[in-house]
N, C-alpha and C. Protein backbone atom coordinates (compact mmCIF):
# COMPACT_ATOMS: atom_id res chain seq x y z
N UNK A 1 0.83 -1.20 0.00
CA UNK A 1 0.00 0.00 0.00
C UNK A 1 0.86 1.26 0.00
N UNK A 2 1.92 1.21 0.97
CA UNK A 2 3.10 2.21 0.82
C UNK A 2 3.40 2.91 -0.43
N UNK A 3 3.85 1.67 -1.36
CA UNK A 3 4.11 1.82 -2.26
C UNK A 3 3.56 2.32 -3.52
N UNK A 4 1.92 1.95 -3.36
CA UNK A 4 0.73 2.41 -4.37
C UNK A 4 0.96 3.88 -4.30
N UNK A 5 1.35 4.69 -2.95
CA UNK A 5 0.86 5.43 -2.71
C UNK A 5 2.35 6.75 -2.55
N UNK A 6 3.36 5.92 -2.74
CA UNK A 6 4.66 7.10 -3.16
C UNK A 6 4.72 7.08 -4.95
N UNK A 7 4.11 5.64 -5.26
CA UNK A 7 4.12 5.52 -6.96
C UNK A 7 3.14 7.52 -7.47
N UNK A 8 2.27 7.13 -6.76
CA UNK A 8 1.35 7.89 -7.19
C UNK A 8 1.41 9.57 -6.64
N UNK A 9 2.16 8.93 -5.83
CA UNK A 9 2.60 11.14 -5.36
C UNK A 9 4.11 11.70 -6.41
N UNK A 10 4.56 10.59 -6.58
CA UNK A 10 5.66 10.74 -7.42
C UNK A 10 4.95 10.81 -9.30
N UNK A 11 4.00 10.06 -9.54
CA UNK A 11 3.12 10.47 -10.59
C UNK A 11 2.60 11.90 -10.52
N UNK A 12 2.35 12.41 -9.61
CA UNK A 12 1.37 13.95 -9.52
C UNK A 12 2.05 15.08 -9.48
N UNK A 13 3.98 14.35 -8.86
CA UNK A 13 4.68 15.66 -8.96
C UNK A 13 5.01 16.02 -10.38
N UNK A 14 5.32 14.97 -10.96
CA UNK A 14 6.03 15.08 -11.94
C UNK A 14 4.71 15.42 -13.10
N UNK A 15 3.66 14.99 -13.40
CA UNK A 15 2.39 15.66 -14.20
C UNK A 15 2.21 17.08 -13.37
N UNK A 16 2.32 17.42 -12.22
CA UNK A 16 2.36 18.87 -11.79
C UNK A 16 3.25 19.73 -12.36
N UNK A 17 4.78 19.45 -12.38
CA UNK A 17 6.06 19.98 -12.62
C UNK A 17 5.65 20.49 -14.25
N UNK A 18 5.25 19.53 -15.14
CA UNK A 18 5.30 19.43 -16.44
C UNK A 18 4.28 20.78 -16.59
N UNK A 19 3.21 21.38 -15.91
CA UNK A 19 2.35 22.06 -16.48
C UNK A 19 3.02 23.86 -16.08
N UNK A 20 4.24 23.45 -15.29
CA UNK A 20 5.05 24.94 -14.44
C UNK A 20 6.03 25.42 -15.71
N UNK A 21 5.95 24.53 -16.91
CA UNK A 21 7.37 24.62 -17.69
C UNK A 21 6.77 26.20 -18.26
N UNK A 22 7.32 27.17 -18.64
CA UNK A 22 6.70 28.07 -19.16
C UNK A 22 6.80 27.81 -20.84
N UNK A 23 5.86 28.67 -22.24
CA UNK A 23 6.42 28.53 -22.97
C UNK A 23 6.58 29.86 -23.60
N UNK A 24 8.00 29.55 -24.02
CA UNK A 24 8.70 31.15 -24.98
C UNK A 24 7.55 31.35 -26.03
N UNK A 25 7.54 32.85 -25.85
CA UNK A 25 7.47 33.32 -26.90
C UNK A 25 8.42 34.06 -27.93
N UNK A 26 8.57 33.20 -29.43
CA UNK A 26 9.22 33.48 -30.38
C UNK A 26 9.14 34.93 -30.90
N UNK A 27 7.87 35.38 -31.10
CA UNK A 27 7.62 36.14 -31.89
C UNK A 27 6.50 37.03 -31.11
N UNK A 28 6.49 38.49 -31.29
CA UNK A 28 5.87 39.30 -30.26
C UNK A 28 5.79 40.90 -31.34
N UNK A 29 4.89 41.15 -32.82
CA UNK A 29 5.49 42.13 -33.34
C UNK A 29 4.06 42.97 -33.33
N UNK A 30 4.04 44.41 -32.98
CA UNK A 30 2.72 45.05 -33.07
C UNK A 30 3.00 46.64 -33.00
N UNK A 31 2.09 47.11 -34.28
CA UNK A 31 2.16 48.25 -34.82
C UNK A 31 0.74 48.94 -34.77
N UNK A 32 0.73 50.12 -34.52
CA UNK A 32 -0.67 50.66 -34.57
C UNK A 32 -0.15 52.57 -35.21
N UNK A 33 -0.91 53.06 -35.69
CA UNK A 33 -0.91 54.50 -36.36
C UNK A 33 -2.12 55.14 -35.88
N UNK A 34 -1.59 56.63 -35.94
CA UNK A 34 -2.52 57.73 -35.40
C UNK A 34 -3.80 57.04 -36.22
N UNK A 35 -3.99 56.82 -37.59
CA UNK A 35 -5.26 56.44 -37.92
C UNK A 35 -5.95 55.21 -37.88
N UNK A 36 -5.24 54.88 -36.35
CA UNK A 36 -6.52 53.17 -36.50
C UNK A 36 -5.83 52.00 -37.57
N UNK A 37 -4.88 52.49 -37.90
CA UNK A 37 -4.61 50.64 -38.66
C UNK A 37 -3.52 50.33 -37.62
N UNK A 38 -3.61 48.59 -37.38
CA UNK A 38 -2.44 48.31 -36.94
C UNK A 38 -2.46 46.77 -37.35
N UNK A 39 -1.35 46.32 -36.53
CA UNK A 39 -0.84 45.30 -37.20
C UNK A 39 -0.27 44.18 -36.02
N UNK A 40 -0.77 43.01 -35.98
CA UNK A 40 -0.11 42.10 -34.74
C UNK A 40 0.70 40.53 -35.16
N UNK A 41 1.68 39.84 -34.45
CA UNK A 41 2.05 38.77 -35.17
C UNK A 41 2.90 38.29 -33.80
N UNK A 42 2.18 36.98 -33.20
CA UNK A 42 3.22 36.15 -32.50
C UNK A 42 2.93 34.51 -32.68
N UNK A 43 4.24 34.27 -31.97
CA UNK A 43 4.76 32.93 -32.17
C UNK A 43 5.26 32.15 -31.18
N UNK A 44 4.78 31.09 -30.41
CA UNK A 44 4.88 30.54 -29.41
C UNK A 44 5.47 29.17 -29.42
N UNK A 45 6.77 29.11 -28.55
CA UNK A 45 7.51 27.77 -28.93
C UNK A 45 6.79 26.67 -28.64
N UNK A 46 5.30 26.28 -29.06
CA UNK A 46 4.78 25.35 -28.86
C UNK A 46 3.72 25.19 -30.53
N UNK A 47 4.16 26.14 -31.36
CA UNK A 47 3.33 25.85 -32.46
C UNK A 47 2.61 26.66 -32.77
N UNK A 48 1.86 27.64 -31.64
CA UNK A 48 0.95 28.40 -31.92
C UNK A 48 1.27 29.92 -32.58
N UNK A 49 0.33 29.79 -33.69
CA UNK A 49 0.90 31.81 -34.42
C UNK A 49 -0.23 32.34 -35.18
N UNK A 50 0.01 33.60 -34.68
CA UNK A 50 -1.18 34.35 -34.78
C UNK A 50 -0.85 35.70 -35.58
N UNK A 51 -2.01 36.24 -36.30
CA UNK A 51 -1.54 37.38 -36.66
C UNK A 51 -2.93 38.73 -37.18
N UNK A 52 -2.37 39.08 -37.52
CA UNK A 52 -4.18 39.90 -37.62
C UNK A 52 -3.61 41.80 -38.23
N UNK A 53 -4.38 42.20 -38.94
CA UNK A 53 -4.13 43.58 -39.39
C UNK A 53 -5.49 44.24 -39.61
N UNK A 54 -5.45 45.68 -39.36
CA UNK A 54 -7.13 46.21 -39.47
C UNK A 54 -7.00 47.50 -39.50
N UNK A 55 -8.32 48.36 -39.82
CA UNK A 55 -8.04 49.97 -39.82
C UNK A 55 -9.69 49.93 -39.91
N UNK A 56 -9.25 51.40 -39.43
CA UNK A 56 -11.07 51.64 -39.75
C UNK A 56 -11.48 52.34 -41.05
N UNK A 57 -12.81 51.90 -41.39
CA UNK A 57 -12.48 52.43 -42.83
C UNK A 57 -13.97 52.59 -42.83
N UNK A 58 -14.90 53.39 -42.39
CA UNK A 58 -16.62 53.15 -42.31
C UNK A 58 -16.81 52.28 -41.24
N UNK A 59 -16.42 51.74 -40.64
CA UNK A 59 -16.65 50.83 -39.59
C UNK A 59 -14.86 49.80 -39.21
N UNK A 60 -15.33 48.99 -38.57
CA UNK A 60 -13.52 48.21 -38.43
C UNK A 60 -13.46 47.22 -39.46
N UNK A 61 -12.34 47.35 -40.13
CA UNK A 61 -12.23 46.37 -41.05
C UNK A 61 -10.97 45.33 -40.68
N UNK A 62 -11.10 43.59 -40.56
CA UNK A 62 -9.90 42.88 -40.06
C UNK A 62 -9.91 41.99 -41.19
N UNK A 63 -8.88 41.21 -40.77
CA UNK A 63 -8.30 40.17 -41.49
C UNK A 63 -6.58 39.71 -41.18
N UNK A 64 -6.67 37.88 -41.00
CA UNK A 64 -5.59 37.61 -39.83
C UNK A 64 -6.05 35.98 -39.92
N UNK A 65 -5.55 35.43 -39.08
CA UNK A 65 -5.27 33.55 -38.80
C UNK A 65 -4.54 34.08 -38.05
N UNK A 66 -4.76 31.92 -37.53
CA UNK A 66 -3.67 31.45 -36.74
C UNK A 66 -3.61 30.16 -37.04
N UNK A 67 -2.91 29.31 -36.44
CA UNK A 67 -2.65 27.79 -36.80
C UNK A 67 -2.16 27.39 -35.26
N UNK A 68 -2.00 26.48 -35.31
CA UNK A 68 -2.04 25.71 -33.88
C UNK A 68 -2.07 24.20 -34.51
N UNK A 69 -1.77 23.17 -33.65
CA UNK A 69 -2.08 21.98 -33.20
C UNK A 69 -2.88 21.36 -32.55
N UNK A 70 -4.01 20.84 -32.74
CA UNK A 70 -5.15 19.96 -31.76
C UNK A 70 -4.44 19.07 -30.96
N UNK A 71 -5.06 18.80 -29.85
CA UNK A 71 -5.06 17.56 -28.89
C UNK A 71 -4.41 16.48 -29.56
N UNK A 72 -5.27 16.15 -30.73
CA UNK A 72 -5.37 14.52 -31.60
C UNK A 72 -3.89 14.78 -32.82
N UNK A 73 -3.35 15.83 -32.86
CA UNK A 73 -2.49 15.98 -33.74
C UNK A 73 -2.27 16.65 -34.88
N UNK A 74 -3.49 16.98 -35.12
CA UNK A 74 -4.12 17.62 -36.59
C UNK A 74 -3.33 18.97 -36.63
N UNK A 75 -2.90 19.37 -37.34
CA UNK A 75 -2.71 20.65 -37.29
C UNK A 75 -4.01 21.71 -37.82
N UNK A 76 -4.41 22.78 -37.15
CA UNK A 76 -5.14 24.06 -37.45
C UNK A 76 -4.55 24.67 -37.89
N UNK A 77 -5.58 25.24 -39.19
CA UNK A 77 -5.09 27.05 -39.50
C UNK A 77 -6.52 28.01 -40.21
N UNK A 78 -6.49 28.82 -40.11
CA UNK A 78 -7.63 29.36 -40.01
C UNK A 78 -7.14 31.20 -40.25
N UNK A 79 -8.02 31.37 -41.11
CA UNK A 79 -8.17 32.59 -41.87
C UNK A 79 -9.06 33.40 -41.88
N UNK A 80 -9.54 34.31 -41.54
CA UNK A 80 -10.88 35.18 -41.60
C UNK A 80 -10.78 36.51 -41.89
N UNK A 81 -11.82 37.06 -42.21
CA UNK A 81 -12.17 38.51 -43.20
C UNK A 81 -13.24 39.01 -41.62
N UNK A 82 -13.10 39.90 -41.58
CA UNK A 82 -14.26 41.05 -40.79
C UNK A 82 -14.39 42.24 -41.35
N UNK A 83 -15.42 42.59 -41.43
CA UNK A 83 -15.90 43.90 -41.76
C UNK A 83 -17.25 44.23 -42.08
N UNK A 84 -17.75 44.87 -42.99
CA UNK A 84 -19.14 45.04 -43.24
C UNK A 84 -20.08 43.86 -43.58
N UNK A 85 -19.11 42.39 -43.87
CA UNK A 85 -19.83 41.31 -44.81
C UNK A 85 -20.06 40.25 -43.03
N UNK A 86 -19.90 40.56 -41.96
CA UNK A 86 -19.07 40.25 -40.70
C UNK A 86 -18.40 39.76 -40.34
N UNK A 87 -18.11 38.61 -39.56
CA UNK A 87 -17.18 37.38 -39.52
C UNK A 87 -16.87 36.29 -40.35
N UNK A 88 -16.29 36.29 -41.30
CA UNK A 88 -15.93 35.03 -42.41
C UNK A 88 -14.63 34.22 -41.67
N UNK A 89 -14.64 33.50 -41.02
CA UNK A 89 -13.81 32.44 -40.99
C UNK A 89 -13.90 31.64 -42.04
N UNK A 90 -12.28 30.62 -42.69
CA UNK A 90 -12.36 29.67 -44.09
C UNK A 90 -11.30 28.82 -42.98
N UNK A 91 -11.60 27.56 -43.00
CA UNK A 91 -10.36 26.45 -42.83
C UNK A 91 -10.71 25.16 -42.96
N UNK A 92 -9.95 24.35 -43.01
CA UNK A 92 -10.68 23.07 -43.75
C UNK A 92 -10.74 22.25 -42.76
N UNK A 93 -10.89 22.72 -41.43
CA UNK A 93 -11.56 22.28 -40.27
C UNK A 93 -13.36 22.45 -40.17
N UNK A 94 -13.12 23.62 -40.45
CA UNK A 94 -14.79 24.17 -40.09
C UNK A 94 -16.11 23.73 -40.61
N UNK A 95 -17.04 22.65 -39.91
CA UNK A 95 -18.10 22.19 -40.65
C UNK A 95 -18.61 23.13 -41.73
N UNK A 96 -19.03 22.38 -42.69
CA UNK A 96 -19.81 23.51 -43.77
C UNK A 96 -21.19 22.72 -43.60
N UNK A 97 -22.26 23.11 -44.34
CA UNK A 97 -23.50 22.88 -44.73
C UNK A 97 -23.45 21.97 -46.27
N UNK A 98 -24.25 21.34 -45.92
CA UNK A 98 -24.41 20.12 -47.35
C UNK A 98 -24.89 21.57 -48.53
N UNK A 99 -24.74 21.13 -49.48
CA UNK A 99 -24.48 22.11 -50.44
C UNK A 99 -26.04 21.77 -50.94
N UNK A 100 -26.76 20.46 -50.79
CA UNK A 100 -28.02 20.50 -51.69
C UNK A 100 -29.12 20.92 -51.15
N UNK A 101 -29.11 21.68 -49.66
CA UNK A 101 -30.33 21.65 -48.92
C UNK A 101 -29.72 23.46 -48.73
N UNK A 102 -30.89 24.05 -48.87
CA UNK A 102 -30.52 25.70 -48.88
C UNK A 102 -31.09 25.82 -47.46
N UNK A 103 -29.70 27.10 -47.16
CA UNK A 103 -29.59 27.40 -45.70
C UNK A 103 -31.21 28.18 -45.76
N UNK A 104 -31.71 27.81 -44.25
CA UNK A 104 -32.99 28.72 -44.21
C UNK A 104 -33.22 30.03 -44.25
N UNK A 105 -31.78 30.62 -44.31
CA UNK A 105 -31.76 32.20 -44.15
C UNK A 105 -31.31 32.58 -45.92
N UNK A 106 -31.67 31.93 -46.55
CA UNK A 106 -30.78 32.07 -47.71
C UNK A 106 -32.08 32.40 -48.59
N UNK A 107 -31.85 33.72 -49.58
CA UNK A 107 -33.13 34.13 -50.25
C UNK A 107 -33.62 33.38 -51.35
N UNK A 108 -34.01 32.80 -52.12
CA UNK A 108 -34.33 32.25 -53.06
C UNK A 108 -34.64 33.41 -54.38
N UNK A 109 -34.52 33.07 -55.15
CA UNK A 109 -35.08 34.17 -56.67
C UNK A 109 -35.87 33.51 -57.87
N UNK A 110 -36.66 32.86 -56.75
CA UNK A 110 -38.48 32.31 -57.49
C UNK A 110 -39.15 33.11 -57.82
């Protein structure tokens, strides 16, 4: 029983220890101007990178990704538009809609 039980505190330090590791950041770059555009881009020694640029132009206009790694291995990346049309995310993660059944919000020209 001793033993079940240093196995397992010695399991919790060491899964504890592992979550204290910090991770670098590679990349850290960000620009902004008197008129509202700016510009962001980092990179994290674990895979993750991000980036994004925007200004106002009639309202805020963006556009930017990031990519990352899932749990299961997959790699993410992901791209999106904002502005007047709103949030467009594209990645070949993201469920789409079956193409033969029209979305209910979608106008028809009967």
């Amino acid at each position: 029983m001793n033993r079940l039980l240093i196995v397992a505190c010695l399991v919790a330090v060491v899964a504890a220890d592992s979550y204290k590791t910090p991770i670098p950041i590679l990349k850290d770059d960000r620009t902004q101007n008197a008129y509202g555009e700016y510009t962001f881009e980092f990179e994290t020694g674990n895979g993750i990178s991000r980036n994004e640029a925007g200004k106002q132009a009639d309202g805020q206009e963006s556009s930017g990704g990031w990519s990352y790694t899932d749990p299961e291995g997959v790699p993410i990346a992901l791209t999106f538009t904002a502005g007047v049309n709103g949030y467009v995310p594209v990645g070949d993660h993201l469920p789409v809609p079956p193409t033969s059944v029209p979305l209910p919000y979608e106008r028809s020209d009967h």
